[in-house]
C-alpha atoms as a PDB file:
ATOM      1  CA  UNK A   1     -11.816 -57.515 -77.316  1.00  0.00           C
ATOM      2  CA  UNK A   2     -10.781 -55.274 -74.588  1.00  0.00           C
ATOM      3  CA  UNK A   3     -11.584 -56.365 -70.657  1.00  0.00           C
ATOM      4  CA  UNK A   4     -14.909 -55.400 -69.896  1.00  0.00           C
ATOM      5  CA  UNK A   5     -14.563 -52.678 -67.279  1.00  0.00           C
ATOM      6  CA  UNK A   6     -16.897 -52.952 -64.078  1.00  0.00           C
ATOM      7  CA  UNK A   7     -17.795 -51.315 -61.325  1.00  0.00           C
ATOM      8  CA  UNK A   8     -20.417 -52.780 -58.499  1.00  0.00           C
ATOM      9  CA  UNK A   9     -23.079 -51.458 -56.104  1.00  0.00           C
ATOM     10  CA  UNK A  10     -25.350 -52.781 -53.388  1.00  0.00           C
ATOM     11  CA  UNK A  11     -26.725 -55.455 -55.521  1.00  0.00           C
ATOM     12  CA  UNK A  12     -25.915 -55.123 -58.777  1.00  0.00           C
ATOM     13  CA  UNK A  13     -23.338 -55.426 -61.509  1.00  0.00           C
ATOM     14  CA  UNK A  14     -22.884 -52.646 -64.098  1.00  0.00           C
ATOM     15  CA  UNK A  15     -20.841 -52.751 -67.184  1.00  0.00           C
ATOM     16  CA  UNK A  16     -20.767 -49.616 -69.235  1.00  0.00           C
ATOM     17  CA  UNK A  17     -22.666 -49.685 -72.803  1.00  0.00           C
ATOM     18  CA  UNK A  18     -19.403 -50.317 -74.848  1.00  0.00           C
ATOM     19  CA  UNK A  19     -19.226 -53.731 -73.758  1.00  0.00           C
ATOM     20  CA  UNK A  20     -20.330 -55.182 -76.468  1.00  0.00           C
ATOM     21  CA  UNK A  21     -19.300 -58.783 -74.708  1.00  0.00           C
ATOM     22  CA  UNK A  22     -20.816 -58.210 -71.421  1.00  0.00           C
ATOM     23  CA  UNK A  23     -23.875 -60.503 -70.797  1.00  0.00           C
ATOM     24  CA  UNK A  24     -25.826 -58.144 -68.210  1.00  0.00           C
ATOM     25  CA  UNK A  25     -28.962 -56.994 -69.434  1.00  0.00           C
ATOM     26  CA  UNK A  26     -30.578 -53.577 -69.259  1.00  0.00           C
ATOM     27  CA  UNK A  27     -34.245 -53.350 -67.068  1.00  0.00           C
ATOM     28  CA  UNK A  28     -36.314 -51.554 -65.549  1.00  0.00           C
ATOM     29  CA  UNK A  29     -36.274 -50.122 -62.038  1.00  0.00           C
ATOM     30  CA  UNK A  30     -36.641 -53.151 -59.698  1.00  0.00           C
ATOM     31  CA  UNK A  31     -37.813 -53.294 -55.986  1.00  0.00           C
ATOM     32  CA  UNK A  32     -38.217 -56.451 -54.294  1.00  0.00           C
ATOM     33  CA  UNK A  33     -40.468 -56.519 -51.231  1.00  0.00           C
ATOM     34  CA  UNK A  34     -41.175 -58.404 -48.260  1.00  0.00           C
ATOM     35  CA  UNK A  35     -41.224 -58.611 -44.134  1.00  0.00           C
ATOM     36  CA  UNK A  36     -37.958 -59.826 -42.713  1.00  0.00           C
ATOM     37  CA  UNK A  37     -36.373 -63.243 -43.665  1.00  0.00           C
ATOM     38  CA  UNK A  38     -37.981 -64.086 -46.967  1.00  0.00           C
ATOM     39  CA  UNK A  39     -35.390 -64.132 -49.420  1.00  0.00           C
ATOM     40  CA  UNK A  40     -34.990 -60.619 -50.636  1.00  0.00           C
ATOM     41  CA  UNK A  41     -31.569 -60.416 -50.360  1.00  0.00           C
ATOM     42  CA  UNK A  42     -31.342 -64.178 -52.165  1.00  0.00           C
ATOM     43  CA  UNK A  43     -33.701 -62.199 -55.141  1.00  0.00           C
ATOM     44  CA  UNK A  44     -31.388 -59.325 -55.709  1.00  0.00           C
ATOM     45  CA  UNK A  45     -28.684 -61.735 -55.813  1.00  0.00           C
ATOM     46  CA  UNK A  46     -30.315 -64.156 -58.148  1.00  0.00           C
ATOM     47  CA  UNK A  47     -30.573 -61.253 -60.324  1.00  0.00           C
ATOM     48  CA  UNK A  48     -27.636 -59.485 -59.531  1.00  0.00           C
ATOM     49  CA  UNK A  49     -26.389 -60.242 -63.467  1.00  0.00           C
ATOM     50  CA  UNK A  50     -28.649 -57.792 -64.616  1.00  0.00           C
ATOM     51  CA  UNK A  51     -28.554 -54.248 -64.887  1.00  0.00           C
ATOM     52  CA  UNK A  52     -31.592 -52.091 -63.967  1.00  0.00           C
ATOM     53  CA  UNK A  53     -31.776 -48.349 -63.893  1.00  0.00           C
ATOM     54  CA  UNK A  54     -31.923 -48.209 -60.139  1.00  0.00           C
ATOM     55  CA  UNK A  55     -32.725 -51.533 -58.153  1.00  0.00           C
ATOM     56  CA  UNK A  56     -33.536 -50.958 -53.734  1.00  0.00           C
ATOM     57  CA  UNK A  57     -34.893 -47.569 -54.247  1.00  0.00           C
ATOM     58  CA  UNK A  58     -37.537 -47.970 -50.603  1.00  0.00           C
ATOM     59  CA  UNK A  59     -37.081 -50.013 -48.370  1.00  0.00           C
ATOM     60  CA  UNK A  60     -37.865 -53.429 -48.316  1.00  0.00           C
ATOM     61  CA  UNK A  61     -39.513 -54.168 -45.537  1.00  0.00           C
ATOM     62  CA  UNK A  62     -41.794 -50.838 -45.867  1.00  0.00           C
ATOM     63  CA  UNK A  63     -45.029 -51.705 -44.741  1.00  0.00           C
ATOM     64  CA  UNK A  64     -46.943 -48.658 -45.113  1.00  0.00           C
ATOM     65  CA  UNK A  65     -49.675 -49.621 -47.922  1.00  0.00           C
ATOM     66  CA  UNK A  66     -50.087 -46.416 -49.766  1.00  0.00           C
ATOM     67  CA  UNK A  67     -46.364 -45.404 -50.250  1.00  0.00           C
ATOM     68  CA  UNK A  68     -45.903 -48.953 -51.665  1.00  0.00           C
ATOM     69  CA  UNK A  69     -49.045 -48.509 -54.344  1.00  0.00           C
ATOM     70  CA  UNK A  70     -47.473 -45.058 -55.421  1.00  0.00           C
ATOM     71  CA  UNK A  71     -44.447 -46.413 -56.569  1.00  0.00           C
ATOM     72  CA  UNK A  72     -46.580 -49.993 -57.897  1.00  0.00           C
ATOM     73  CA  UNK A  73     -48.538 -47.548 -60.082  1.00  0.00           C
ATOM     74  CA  UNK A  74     -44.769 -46.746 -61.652  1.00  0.00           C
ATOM     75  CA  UNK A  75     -45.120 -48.624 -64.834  1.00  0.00           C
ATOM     76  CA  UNK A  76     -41.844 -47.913 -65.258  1.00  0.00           C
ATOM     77  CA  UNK A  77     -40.589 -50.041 -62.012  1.00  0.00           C
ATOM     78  CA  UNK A  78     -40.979 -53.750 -61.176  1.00  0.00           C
ATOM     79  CA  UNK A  79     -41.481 -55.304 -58.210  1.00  0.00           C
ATOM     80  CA  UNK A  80     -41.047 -59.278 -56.692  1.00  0.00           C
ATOM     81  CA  UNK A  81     -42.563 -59.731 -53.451  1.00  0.00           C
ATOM     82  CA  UNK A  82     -41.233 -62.448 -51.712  1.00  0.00           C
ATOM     83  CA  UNK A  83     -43.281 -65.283 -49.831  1.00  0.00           C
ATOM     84  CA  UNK A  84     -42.404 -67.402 -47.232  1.00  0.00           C
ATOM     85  CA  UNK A  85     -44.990 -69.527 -45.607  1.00  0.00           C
ATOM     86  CA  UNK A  86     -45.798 -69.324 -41.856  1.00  0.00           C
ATOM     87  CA  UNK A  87     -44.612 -71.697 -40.439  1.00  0.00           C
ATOM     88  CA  UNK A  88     -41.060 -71.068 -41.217  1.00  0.00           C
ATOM     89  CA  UNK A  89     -41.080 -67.541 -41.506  1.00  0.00           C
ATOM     90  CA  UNK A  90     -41.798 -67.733 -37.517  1.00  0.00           C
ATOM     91  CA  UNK A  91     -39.000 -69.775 -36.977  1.00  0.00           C
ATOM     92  CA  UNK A  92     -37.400 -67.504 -38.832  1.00  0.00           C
ATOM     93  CA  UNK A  93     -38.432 -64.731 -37.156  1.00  0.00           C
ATOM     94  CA  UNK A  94     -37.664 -66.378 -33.466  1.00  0.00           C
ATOM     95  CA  UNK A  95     -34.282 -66.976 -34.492  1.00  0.00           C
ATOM     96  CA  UNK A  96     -33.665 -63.255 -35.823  1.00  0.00           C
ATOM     97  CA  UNK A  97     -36.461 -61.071 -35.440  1.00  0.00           C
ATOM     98  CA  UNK A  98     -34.209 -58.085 -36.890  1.00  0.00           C
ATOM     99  CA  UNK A  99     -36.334 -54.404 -35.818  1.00  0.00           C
ATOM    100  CA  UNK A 100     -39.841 -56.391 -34.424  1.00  0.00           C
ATOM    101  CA  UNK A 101     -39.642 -55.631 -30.623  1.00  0.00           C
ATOM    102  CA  UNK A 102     -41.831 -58.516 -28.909  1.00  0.00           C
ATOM    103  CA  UNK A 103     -42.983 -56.442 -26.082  1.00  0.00           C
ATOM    104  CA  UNK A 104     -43.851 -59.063 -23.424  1.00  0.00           C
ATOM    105  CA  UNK A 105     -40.968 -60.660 -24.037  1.00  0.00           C
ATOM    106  CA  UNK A 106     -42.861 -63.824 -25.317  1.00  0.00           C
ATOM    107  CA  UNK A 107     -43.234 -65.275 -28.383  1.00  0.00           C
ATOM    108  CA  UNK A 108     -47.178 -65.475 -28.555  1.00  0.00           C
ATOM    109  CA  UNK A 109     -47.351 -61.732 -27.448  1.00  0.00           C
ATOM    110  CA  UNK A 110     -47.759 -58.459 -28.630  1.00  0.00           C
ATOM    111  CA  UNK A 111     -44.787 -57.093 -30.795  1.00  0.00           C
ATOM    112  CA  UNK A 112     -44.101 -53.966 -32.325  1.00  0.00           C
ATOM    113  CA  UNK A 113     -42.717 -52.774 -35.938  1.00  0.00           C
ATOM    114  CA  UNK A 114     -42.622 -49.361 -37.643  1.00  0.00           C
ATOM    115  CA  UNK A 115     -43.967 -47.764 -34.741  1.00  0.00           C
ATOM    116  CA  UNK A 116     -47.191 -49.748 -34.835  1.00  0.00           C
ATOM    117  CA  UNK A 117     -48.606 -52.469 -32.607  1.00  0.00           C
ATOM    118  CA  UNK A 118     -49.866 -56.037 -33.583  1.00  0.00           C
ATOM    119  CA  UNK A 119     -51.459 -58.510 -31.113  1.00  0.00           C
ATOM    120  CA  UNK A 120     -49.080 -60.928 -31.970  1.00  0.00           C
ATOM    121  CA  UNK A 121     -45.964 -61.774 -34.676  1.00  0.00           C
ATOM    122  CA  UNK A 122     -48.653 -63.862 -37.195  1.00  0.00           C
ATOM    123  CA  UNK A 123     -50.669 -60.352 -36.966  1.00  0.00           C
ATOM    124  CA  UNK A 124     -48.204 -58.843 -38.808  1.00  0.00           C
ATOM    125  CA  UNK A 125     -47.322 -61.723 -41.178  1.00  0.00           C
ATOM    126  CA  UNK A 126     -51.128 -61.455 -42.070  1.00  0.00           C
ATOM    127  CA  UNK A 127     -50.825 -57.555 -41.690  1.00  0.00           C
ATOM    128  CA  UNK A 128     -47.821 -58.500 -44.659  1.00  0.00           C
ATOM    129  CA  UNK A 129     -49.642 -59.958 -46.941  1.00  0.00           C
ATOM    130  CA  UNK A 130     -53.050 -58.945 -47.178  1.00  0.00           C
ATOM    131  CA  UNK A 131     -51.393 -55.942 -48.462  1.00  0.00           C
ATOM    132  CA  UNK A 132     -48.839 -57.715 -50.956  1.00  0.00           C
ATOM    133  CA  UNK A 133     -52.338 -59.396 -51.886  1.00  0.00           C
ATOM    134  CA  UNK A 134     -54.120 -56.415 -53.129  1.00  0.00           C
ATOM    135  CA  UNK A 135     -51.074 -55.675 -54.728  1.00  0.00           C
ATOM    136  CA  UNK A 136     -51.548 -58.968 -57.240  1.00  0.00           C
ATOM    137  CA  UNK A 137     -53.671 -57.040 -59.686  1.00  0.00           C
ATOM    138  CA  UNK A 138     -50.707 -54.815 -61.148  1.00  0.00           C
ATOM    139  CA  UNK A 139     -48.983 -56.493 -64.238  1.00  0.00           C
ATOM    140  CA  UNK A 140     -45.589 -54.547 -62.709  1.00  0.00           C
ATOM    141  CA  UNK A 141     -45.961 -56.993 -59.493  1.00  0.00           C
ATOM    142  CA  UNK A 142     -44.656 -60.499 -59.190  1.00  0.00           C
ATOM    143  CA  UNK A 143     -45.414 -62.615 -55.976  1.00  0.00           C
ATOM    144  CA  UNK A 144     -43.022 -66.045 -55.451  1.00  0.00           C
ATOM    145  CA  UNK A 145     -42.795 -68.455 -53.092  1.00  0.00           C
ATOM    146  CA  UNK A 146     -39.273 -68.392 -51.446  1.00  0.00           C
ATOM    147  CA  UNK A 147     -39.313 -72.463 -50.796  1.00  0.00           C
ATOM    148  CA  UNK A 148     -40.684 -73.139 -54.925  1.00  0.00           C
ATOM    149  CA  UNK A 149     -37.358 -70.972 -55.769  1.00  0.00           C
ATOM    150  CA  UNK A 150     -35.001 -73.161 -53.534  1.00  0.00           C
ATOM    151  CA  UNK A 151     -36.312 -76.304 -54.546  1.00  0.00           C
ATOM    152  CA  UNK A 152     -34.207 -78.756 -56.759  1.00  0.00           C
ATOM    153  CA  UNK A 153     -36.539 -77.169 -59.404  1.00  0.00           C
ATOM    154  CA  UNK A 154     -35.818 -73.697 -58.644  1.00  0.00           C
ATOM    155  CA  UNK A 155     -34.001 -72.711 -61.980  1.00  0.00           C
ATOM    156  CA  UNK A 156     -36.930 -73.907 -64.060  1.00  0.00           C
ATOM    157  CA  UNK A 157     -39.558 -72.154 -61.601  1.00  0.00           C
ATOM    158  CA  UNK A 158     -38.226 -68.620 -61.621  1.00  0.00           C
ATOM    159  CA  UNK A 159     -37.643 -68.671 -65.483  1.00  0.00           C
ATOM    160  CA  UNK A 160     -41.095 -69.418 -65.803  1.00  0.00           C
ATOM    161  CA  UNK A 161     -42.567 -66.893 -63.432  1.00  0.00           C
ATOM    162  CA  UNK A 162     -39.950 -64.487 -64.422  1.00  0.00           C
ATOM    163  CA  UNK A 163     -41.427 -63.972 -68.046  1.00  0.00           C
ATOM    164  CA  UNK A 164     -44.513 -61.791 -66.694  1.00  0.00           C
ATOM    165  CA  UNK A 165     -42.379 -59.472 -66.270  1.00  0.00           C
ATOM    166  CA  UNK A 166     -40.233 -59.728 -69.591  1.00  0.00           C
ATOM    167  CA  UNK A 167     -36.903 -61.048 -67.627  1.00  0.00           C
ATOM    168  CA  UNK A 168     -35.408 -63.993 -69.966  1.00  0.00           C
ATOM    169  CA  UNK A 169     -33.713 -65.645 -66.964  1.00  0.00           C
ATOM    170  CA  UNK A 170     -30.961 -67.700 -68.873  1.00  0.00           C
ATOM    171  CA  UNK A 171     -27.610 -69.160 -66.549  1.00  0.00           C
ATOM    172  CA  UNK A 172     -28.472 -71.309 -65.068  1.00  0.00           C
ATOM    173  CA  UNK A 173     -24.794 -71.790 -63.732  1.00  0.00           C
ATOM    174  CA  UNK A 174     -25.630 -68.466 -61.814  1.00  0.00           C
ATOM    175  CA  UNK A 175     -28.433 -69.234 -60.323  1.00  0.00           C
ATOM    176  CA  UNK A 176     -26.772 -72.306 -58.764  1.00  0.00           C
ATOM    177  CA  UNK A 177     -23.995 -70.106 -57.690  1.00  0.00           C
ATOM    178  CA  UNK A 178     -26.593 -68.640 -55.821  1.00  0.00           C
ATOM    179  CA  UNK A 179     -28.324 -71.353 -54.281  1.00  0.00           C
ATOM    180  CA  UNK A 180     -24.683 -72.528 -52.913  1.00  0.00           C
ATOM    181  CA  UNK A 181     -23.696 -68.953 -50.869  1.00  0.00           C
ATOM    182  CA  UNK A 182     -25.090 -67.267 -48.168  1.00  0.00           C
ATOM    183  CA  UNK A 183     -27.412 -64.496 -49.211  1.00  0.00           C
ATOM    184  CA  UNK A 184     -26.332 -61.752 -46.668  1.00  0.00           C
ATOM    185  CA  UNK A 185     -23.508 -61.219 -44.342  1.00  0.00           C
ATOM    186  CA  UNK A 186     -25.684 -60.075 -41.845  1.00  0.00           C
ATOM    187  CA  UNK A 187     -27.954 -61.859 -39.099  1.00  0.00           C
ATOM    188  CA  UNK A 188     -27.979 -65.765 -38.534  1.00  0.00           C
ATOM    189  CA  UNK A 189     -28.134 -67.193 -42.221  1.00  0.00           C
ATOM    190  CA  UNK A 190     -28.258 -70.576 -43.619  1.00  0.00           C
ATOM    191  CA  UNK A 191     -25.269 -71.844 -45.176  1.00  0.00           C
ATOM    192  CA  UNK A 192     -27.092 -72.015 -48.189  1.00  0.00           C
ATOM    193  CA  UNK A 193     -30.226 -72.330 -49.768  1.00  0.00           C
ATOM    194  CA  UNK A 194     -30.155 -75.854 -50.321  1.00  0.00           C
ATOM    195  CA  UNK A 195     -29.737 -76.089 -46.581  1.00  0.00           C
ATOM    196  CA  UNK A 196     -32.716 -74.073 -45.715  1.00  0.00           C
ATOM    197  CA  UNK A 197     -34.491 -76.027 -47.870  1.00  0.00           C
ATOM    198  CA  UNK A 198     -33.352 -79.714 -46.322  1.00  0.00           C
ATOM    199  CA  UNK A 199     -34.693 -78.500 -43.352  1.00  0.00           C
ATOM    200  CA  UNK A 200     -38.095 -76.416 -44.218  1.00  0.00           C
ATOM    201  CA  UNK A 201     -40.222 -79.570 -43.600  1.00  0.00           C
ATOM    202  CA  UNK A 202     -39.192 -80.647 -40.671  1.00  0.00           C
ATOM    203  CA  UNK A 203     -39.259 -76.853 -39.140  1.00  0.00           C
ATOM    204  CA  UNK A 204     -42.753 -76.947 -40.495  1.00  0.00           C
ATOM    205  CA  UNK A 205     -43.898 -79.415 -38.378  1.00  0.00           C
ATOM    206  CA  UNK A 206     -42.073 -77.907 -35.474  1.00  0.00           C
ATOM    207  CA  UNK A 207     -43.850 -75.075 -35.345  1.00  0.00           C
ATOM    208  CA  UNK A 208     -47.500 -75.818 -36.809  1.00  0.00           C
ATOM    209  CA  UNK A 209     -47.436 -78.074 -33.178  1.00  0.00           C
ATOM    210  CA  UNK A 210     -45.645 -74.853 -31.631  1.00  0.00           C
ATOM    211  CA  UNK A 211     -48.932 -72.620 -32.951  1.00  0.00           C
ATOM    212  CA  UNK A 212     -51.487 -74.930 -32.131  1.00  0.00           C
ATOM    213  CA  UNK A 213     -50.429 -74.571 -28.582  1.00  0.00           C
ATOM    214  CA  UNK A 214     -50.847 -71.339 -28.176  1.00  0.00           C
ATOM    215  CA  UNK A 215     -54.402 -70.449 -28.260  1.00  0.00           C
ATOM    216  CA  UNK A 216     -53.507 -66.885 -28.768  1.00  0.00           C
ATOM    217  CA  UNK A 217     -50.903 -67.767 -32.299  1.00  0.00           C
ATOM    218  CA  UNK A 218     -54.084 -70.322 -33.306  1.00  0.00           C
ATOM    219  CA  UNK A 219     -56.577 -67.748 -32.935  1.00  0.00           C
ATOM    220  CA  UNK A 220     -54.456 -65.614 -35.424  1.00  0.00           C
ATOM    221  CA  UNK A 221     -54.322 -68.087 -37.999  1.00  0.00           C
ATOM    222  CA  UNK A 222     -55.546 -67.083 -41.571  1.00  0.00           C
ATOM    223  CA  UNK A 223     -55.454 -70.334 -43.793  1.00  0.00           C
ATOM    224  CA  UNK A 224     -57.588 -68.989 -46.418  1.00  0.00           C
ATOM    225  CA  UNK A 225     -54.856 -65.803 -46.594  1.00  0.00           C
ATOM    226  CA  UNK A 226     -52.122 -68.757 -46.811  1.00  0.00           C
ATOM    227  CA  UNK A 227     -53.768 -70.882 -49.746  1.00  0.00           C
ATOM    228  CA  UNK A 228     -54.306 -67.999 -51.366  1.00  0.00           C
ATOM    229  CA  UNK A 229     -50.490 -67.214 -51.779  1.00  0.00           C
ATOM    230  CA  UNK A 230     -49.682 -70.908 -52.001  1.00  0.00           C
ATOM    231  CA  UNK A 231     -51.759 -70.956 -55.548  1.00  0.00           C
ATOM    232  CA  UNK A 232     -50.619 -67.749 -56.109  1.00  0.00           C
ATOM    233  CA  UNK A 233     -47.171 -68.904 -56.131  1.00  0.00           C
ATOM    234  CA  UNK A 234     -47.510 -71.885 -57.999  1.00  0.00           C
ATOM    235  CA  UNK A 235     -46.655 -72.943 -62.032  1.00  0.00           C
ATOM    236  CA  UNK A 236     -50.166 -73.109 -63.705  1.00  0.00           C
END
């Protein structure tokens, strides 16, 4: 059999239809979704062995509700939101805050993203995901936790949640490939995900003293919100 010939994009991996020994599968449109340091690059990696007809196709990060439902209502595209819970997406977020402008130059203050204003940063975490909440009911949409697909169990997780949408997740070899690189180039990333994952509990506590602090962070809190996605999230 001839070498498979290849060619690669922005995430993905495409081999050409006569390659009758290439392993990359043919999907749908994909769009993973999510606010800034939640593991969306780490998704399209993790699934960079597939082939879908067109993979990135809004941004990311978008967090204007209505443009998101248009394309949702797409049965033709999928979409993974990503979830990272508070605690460390703040840290996070403090180390690398990407395009949110904290305009008092504090932490606990007002910030800005997309040209709109929140009272504070967990404003627009909650801002996030009551809208990737409402978003829950569409059979095309599939919500994990960032930490659940890190953990030694990770493999066995995202096959299992992958299914809803009809992705056989197989290599596991991949996958750990995965887990052992950095997921972007860009900004201050872990050295891998196994790393990030050493240290989530431990940055947890950190900043759930950090929050409780700051009377203006606590009064933002929305624990109902965060159960909600830790369920959510979860193997039934």
């Amino acid at each position: 059999m001839g070498k498979c010939p290849r060619t690669k994009n922005r995430y993905n991996i495409i081999c050409n239809d006569t390659c009758v020994d290439s392993k990359i599968k043919h999907l749908k449109s994909l769009q993973v979704l999510g606010p800034f340091n939640t593991g969306t690059n780490l998704m399209y990696n993790i699934l960079s062995n597939f082939e879908f007809d067109n993979s990135d196709f809004m941004y990311k990060h978008e967090i204007n509700s209505s443009a998101i439902e248009k394309e949702i209502q797409d049965e033709s595209k999928i979409f993974i939101i990503m979830y990272k819970p508070l605690y460390n997406w703040l840290y996070s977020i403090q180390k690398d805050p990407y395009d949110i402008k904290f305009i008092e130059n504090r932490f606990e203050g007002r910030v800005r993203f997309c040209g709109n204003n929140y009272k504070n940063v967990i404003e627009l975490y909650n801002y996030y995901y009551k809208m990737y909440k409402n978003f829950a009911q569409y059979d095309n949409v599939l919500i994990l936790d960032y930490f659940k697909i890190i953990a030694p169990d990770g493999f066995n997780y995202l096959k299992s949640k992958l299914q809803k949408l009809s992705i056989d997740y197989t290599d596991q070899n991949f996958f750990k490939n995965q887990m052992n690189t950095p997921s972007k180039s860009h900004g201050n990333s872990v050295k891998n995900s196994r790393h990030a994952f050493i240290r989530a509990k431990t940055i947890e506590k950190e900043w759930r003293i950090f929050v409780n602090n700051k009377p203006l962070l606590r009064a933002s809190l929305d624990n109902k919100l965060y159960d909600y996605f830790f369920l959510t999230t979860s193997i039934s």
